[in-house]
Protein backbone atom coordinates (compact mmCIF):
# COMPACT_ATOMS: atom_id res chain seq x y z
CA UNK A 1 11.37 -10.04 15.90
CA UNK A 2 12.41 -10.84 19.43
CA UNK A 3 11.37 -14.36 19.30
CA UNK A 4 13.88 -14.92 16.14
CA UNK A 5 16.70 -12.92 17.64
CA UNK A 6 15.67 -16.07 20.53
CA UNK A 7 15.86 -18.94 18.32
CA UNK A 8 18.37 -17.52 16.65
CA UNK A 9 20.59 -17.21 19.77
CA UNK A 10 19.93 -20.44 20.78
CA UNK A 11 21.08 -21.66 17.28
CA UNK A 12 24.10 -20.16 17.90
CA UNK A 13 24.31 -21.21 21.60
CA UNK A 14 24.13 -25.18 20.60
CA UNK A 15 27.09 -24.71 18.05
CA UNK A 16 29.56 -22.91 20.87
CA UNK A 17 27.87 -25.54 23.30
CA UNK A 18 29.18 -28.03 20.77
CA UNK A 19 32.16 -26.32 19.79
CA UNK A 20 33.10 -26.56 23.39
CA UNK A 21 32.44 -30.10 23.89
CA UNK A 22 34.20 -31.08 20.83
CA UNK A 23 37.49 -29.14 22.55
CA UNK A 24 37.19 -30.73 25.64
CA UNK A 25 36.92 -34.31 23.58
CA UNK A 26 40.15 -33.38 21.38
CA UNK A 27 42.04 -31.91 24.55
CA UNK A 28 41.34 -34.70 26.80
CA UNK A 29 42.52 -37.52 24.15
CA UNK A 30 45.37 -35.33 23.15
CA UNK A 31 46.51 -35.05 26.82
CA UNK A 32 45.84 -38.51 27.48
CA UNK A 33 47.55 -39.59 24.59
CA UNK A 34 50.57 -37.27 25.98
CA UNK A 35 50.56 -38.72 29.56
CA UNK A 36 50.65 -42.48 27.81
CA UNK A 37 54.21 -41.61 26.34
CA UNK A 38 55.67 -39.87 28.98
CA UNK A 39 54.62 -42.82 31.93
CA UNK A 40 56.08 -44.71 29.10
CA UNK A 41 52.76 -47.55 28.85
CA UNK A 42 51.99 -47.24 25.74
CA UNK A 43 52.17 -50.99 24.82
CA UNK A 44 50.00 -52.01 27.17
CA UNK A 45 47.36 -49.32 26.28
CA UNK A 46 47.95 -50.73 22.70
CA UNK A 47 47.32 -53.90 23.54
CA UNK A 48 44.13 -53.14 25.58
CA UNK A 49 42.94 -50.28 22.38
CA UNK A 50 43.30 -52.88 19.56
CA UNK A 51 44.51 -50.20 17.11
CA UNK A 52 46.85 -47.63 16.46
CA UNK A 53 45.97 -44.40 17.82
CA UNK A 54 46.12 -41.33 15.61
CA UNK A 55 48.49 -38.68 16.92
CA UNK A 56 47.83 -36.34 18.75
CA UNK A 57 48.30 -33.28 16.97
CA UNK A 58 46.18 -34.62 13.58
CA UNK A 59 43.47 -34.86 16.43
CA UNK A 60 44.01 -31.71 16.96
CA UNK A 61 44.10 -30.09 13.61
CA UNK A 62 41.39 -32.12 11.91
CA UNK A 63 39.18 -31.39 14.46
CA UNK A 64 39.79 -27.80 14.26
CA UNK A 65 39.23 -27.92 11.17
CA UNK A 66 36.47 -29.81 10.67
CA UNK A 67 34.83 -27.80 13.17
CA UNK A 68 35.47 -24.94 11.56
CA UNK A 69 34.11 -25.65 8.22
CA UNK A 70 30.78 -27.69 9.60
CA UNK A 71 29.96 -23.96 11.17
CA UNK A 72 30.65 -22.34 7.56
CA UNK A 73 28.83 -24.79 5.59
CA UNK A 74 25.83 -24.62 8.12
CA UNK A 75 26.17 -20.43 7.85
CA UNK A 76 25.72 -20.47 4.34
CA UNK A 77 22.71 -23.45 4.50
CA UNK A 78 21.02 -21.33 6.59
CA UNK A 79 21.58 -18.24 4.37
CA UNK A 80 21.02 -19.75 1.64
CA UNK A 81 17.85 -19.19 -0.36
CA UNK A 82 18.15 -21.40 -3.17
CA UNK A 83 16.86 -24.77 -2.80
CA UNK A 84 19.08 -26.92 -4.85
CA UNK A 85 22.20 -25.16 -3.35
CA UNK A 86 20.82 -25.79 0.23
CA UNK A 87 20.93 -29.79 -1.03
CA UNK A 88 24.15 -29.19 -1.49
CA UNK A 89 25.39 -27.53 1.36
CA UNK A 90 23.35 -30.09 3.49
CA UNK A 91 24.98 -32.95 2.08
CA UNK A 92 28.28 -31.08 2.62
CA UNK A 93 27.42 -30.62 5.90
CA UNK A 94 26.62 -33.70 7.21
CA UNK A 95 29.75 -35.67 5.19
CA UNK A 96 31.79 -32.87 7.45
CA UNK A 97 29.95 -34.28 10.42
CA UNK A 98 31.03 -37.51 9.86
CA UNK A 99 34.39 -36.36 9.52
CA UNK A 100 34.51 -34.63 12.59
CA UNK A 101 32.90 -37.65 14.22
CA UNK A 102 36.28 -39.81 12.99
CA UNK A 103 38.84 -37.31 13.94
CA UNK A 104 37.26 -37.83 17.31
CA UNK A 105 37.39 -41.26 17.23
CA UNK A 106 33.76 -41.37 17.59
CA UNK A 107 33.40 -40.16 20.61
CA UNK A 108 30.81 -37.59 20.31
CA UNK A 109 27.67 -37.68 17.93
CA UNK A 110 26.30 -34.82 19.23
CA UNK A 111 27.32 -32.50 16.41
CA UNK A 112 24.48 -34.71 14.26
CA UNK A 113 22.00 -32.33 16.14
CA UNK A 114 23.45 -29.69 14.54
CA UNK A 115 23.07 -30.89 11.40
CA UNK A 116 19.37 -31.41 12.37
CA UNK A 117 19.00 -27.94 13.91
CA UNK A 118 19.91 -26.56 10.55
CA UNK A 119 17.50 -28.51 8.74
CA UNK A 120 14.90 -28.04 10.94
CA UNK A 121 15.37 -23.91 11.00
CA UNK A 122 15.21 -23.70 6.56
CA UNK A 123 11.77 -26.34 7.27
CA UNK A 124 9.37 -23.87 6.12
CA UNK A 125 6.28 -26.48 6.20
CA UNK A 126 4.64 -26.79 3.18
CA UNK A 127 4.26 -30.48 2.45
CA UNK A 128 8.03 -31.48 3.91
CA UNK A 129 6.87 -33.05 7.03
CA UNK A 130 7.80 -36.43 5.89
CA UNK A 131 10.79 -35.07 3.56
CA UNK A 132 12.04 -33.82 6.96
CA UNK A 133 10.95 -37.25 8.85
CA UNK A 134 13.27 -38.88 6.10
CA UNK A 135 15.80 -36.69 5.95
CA UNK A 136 16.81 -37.10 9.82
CA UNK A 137 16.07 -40.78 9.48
CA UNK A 138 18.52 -41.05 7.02
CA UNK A 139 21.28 -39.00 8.67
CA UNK A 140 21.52 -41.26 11.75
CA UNK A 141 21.70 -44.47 9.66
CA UNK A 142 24.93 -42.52 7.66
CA UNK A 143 25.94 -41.57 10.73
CA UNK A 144 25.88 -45.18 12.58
CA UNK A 145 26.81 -46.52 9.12
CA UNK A 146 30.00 -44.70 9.31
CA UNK A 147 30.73 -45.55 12.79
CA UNK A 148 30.42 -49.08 12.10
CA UNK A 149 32.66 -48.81 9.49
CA UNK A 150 35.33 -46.71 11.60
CA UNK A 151 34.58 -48.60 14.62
CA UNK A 152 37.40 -51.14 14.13
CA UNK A 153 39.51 -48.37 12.85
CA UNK A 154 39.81 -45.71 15.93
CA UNK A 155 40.23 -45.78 19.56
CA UNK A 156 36.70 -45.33 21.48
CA UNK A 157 36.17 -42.98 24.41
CA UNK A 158 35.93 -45.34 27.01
CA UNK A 159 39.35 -47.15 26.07
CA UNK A 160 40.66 -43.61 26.29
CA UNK A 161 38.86 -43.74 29.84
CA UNK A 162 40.44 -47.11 30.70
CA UNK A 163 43.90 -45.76 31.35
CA UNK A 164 42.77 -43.95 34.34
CA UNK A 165 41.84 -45.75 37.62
CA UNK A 166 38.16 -46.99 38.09
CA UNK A 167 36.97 -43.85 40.18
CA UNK A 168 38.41 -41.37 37.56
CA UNK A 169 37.39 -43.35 34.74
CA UNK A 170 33.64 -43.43 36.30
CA UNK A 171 33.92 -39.45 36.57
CA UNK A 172 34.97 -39.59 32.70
CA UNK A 173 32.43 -41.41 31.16
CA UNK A 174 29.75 -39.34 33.89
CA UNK A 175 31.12 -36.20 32.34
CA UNK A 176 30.81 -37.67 29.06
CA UNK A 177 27.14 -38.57 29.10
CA UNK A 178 26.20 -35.35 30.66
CA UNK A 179 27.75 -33.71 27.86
CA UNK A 180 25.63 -35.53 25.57
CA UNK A 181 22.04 -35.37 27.98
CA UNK A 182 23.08 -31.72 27.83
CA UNK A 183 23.70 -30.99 24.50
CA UNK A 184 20.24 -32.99 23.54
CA UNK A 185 18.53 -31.35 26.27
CA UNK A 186 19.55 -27.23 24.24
CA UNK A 187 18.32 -29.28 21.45
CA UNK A 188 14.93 -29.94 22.49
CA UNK A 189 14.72 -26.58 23.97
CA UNK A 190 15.85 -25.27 20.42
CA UNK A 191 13.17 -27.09 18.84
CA UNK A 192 10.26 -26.26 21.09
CA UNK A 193 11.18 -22.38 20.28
CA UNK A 194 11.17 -22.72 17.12
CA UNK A 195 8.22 -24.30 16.82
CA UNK A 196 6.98 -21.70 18.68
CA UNK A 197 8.72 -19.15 16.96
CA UNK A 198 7.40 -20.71 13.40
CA UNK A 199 4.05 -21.14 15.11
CA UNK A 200 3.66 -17.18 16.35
CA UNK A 201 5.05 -16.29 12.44
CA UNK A 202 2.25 -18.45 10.77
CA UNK A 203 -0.63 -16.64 13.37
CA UNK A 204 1.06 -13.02 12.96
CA UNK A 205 0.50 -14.35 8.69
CA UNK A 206 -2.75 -15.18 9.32
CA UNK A 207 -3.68 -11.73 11.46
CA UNK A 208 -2.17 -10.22 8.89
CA UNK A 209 -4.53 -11.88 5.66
CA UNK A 210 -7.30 -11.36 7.87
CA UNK A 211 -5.92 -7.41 8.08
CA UNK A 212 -6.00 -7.75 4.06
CA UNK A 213 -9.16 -9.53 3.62
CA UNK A 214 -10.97 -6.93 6.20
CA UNK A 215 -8.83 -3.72 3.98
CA UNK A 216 -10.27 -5.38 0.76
CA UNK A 217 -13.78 -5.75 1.55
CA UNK A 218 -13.18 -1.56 2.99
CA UNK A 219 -11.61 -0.93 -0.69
CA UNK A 220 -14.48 -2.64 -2.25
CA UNK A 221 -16.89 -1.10 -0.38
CA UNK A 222 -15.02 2.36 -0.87
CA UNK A 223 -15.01 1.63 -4.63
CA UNK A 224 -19.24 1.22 -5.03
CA UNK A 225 -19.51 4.27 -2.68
CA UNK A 226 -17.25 6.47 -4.87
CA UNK A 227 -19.03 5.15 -8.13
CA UNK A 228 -21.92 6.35 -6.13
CA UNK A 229 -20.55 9.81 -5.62
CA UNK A 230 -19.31 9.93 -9.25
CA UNK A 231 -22.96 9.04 -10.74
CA UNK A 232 -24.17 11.76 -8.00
CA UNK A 233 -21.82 14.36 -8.83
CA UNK A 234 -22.63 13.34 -12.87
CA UNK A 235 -26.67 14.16 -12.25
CA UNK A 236 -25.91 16.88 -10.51
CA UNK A 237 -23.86 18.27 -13.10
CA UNK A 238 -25.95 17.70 -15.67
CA UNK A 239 -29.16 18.97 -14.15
CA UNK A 240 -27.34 21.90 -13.20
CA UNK A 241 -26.31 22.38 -17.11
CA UNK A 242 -29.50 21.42 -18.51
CA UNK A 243 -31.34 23.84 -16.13
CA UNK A 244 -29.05 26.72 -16.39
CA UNK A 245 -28.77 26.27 -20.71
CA UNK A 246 -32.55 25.23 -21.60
CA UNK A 247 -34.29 26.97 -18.75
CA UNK A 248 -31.80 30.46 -19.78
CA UNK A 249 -32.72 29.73 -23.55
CA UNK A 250 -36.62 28.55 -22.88
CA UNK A 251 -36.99 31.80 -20.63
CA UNK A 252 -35.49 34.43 -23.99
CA UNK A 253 -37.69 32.34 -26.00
CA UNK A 254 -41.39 32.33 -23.77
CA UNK A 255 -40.36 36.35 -23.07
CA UNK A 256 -39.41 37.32 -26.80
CA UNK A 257 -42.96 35.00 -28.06
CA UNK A 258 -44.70 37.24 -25.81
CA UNK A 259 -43.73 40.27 -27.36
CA UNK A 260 -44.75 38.92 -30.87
CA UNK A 261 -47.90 38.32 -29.51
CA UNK A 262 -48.50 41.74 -29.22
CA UNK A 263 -47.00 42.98 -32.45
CA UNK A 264 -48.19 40.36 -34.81
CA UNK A 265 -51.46 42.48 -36.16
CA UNK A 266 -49.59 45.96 -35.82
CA UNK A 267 -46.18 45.25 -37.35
CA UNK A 268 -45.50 42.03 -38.64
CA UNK A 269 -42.22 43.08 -40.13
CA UNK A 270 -41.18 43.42 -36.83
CA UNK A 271 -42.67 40.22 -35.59
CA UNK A 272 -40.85 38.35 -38.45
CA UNK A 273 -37.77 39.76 -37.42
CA UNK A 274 -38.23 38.87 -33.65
CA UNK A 275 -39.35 35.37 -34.63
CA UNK A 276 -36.22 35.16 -36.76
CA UNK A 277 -33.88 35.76 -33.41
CA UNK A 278 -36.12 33.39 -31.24
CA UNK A 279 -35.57 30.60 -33.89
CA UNK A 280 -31.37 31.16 -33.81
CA UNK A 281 -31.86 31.38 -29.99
CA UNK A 282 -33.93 27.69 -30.22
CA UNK A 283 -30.81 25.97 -31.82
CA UNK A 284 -28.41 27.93 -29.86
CA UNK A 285 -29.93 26.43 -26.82
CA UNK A 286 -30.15 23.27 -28.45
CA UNK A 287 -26.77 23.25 -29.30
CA UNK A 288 -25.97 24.16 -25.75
CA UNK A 289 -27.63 21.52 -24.07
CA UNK A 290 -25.74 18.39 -26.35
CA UNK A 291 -22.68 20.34 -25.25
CA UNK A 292 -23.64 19.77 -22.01
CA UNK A 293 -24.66 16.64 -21.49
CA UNK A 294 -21.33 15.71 -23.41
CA UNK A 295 -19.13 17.70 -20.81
CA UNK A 296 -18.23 20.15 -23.12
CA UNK A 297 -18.36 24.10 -22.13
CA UNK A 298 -20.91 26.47 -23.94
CA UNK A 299 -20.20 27.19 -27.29
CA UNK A 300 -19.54 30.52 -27.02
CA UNK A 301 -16.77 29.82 -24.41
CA UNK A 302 -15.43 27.83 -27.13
CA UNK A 303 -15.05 29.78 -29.93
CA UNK A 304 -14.74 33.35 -28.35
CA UNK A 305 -12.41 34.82 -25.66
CA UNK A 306 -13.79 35.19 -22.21
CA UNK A 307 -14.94 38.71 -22.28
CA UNK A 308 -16.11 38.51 -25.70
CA UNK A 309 -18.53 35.24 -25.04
CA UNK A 310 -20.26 37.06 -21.96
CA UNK A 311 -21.14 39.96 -24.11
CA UNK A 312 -22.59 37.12 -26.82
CA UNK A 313 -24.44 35.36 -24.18
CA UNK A 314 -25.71 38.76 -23.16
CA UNK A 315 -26.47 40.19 -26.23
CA UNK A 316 -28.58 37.20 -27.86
CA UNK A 317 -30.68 37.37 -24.76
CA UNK A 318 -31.08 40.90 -24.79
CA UNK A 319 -32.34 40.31 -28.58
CA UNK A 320 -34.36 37.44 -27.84
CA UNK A 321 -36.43 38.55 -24.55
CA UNK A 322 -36.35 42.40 -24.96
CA UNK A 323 -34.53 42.31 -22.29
CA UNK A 324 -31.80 45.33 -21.88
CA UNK A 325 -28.46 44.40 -20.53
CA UNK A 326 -25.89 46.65 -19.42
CA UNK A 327 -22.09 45.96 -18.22
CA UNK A 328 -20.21 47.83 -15.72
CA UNK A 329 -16.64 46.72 -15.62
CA UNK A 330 -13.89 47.81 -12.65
CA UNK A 331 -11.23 45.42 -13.03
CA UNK A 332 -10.48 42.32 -14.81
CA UNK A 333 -8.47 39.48 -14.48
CA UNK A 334 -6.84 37.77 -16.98
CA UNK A 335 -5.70 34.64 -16.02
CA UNK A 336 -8.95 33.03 -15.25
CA UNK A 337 -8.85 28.92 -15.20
CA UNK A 338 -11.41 27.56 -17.51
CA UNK A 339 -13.65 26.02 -14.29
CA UNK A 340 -13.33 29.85 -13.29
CA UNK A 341 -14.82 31.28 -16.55
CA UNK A 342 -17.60 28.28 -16.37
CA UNK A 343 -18.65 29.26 -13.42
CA UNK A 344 -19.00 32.76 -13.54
CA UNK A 345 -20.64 32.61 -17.44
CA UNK A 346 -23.16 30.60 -15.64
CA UNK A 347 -23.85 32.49 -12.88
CA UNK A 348 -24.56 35.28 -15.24
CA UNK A 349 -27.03 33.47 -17.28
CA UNK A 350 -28.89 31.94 -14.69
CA UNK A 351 -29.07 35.05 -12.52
CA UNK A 352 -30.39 37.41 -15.95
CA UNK A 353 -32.67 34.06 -16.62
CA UNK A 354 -34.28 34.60 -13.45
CA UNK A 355 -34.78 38.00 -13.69
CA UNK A 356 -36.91 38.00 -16.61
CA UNK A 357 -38.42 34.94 -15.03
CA UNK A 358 -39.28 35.38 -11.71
CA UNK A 359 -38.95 39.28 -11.74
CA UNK A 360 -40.05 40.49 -14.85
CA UNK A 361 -37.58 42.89 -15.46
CA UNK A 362 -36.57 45.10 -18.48
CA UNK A 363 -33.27 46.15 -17.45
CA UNK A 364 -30.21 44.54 -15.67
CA UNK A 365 -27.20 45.42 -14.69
CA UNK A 366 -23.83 43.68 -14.49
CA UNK A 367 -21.02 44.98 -12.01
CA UNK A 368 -17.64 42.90 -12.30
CA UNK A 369 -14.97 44.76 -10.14
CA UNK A 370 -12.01 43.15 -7.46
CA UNK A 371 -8.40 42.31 -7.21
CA UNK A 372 -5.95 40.07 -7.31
CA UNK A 373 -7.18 37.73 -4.55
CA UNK A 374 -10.64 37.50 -5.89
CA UNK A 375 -13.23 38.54 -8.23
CA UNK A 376 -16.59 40.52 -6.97
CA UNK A 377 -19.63 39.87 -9.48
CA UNK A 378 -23.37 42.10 -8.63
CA UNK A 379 -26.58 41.72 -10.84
CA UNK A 380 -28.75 43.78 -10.43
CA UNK A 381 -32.51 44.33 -12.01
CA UNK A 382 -34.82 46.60 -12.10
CA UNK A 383 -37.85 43.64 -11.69
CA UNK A 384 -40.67 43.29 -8.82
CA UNK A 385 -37.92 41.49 -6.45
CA UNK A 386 -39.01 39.44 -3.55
CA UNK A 387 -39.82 39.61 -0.07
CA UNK A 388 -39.90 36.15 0.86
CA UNK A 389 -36.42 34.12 -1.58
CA UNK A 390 -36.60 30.63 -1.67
CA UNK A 391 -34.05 28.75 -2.78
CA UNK A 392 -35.21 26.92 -5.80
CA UNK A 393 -32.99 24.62 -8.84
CA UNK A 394 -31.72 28.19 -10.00
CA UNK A 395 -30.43 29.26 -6.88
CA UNK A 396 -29.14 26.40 -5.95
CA UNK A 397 -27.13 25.27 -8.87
CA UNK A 398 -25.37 28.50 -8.44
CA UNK A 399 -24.26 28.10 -4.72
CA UNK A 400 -22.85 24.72 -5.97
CA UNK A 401 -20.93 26.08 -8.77
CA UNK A 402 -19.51 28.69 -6.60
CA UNK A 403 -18.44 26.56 -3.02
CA UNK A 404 -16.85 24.54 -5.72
CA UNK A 405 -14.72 27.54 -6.36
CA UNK A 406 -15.01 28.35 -2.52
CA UNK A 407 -16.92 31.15 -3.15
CA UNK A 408 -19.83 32.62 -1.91
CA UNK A 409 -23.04 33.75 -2.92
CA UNK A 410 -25.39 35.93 -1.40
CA UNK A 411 -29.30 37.77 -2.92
CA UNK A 412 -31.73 40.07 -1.37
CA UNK A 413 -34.69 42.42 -3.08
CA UNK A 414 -33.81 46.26 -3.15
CA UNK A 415 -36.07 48.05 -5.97
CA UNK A 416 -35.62 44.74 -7.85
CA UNK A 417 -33.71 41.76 -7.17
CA UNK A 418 -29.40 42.00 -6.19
CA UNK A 419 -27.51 38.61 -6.75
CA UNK A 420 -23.55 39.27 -5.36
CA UNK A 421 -20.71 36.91 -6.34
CA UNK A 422 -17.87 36.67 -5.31
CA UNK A 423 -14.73 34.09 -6.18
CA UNK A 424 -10.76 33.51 -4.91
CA UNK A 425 -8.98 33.67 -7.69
CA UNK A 426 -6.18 31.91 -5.72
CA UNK A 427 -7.61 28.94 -4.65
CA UNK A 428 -8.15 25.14 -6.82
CA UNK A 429 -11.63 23.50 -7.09
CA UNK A 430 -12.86 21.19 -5.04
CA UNK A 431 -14.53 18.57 -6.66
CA UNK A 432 -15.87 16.67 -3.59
CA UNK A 433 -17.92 19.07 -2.09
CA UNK A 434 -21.32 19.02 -2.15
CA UNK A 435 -20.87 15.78 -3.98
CA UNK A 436 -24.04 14.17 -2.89
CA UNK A 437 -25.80 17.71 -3.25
């Protein structure tokens, strides 16, 4: 930003350079003109001019004006962002150059360099070298065009000069000059800023892509690693949902087999019957497990209200394994979210799963109790319980479920086997933990 405001400034510097050198011009013809009438020599200036000169105040005004509208027309060009409008204002500008060139008598071409200072500052570089080449080439030949034309028209400089004596005249035309050598010398220094200026833009541009390119290849690399995570977090899911639903229903089916093994010769009634509530059990399961592989929640949770679907759940096992199952209920809450209900209906199945599994119990126990901040789940069994837990697929699907929920989970063997739950009720899921579990 600082080296614009800098080019800028010096942009503005060479047209109040300019502007001041173009006064000086007009004032010095103007007064010489004025001290020609009143020493009364105007003939023999006349004679020595060759032409008529024009008077003083038209010098005056035109070049005012002139002035005045060359720094317009160059605002707007620079402002402007439309490219055939910019031709336009260009060629404006530099037939207002030549303009102010004449009402100066030709005296000063300096203000051309404005005209190229302006084109040179909308040059943005793509492919206009030689449009820009041509474009300044062409602008001095109207210029010297013009002043060949006007040449026999106007007074020059140095007849203005002339009427003083040979030391002042000297000190004139010095002045003169230096004006000029000045003037190109802000120009040059103009230039090499803004080529420096354009060349620091083009290398902050390039940083910049490079910036891009280096954030893209992040993104993309980003991208595969979340795909990663997402295919992760889908096999975890569904090994946790295939364990908890065929493992629950294989475990009601191996327990409730068992006990028509040993009725089958002494009351096959019975057996039937049992065989009958292992075969609904079969296709429950099996309907569980297409559920689950196609994201979709158990289908008791589907059809039956919270309460009512962990009694189900219960109950069918119960029937199917021999297993008895009791509930114990403190408080309730009833605005569960659905990830809520999934989680605890599967930490129920998958802790009475492993207690006819691993612990060979007859009886469990369900105790649901808590507030309004969170809800406090124990299961307990009456089975051979264990000394030495280890964490195995069962286990540790359910600490997943639950630090999803943020809660915690926590088992021990007292007389059986003791699995406590418990879950905020006031706090969102987060999906991202234990992602790459």
């Amino acid at each position: 930003m600082m080296n614009f405001l800098t080019v800028t400034g010096m942009h503005r510097m060479l047209y109040v350079y300019n502007g001041a050198v173009v006064f000086v011009l007009m004032a010095f013809m103007c007064l010489t003109q004025d001290r020609i009438n009143r020493s009364m020599a105007a003939r023999s200036f006349l004679e020595h001019a060759g032409a008529i000169p024009t008077p003083a105040p038209v010098i005056f005004l035109t070049t005012i004006a002139t002035f005045l509208c060359l720094v317009v027309v160059g605002h707007f060009y620079r402002k402007n962002k439309n490219p055939r409008v910019r031709y336009l204002l260009l060629a404006a500008e530099i037939v207002i150059c030549m303009l102010l060139m004449r009402s100066l008598n030709l005296s000063y071409d300096g203000t051309v360099l404005l005209v190229v200072a302006d084109l040179m500052f909308r040059y943005e570089g793509q492919r206009q070298e030689y449009t820009l080449l041509i474009a300044m080439i062409c602008l001095y030949f109207i210029a010297n065009y013009n002043m060949a034309i006007f040449q026999t028209k106007t007074i020059s400089f140095e007849a203005y000069a002339s009427y003083y004596n040979a030391d002042a005249k000297a000190v004139i035309l010095a002045i003169r000059n230096s004006l000029d050598s000045i003037n190109t010398v802000f120009f040059v220094f103009y230039l090499v800023l803004l080529v420096k200026s354009k060349h620091e833009e083009n290398e902050r541009v390039r940083l910049l892509n490079d910036k891009l390119e280096e954030a893209n290849q992040r993104l993309r690399a980003y991208a595969i690693e979340v795909e990663q995570m997402a295919e992760t977090r889908e096999r975890n899911r569904l090994a946790r949902e295939i364990h908890d639903t065929l493992g629950h229903a294989l475990t009601g089916i191996a327990a409730g087999l068992d006990a028509c093994i040993m009725t089958l010769e002494v009351a096959p009634e019975v057996t039937k019957q049992q065989l009958n509530k292992i075969r609904d059990a079969a296709k429950k399961g099996i309907t569980d497990v297409r559920r689950s592989v196609k994201k979709l929640r158990p289908d008791d949770l589907e059809r039956l209200p919270f309460q009512e679907a962990l009694m189900e759940m219960t109950k069918n096992y119960s029937e199917s394994s021999g297993m008895e199952i009791t509930f114990d209920i403190f408080s309730w809450s009833e605005n569960l979210r659905q990830d809520q209900e999934d989680v605890i209906y599967r930490v129920l199945q998958e802790s009475i799963t492993n207690a006819k599994r691993h612990g060979h119990a007859t009886k469990v126990k369900i105790t649901i109790g808590g507030n309004e901040n969170y809800l406090l789940i124990v299961i307990a069994d009456n089975g051979r319980g264990c000394d030495d837990v280890k964490q195995g697929f069962g286990l540790k699907h359910m600490r997943e479920r639950l630090e999803l929920l943020h809660g915690t989970v926590h088992y021990w063997s007292d007389e059986g086997f003791i699995v406590e739950a418990m879950i905020p009720l006031n706090r969102e899921v987060d999906y991202d933990k234990n992602s790459d579990s």
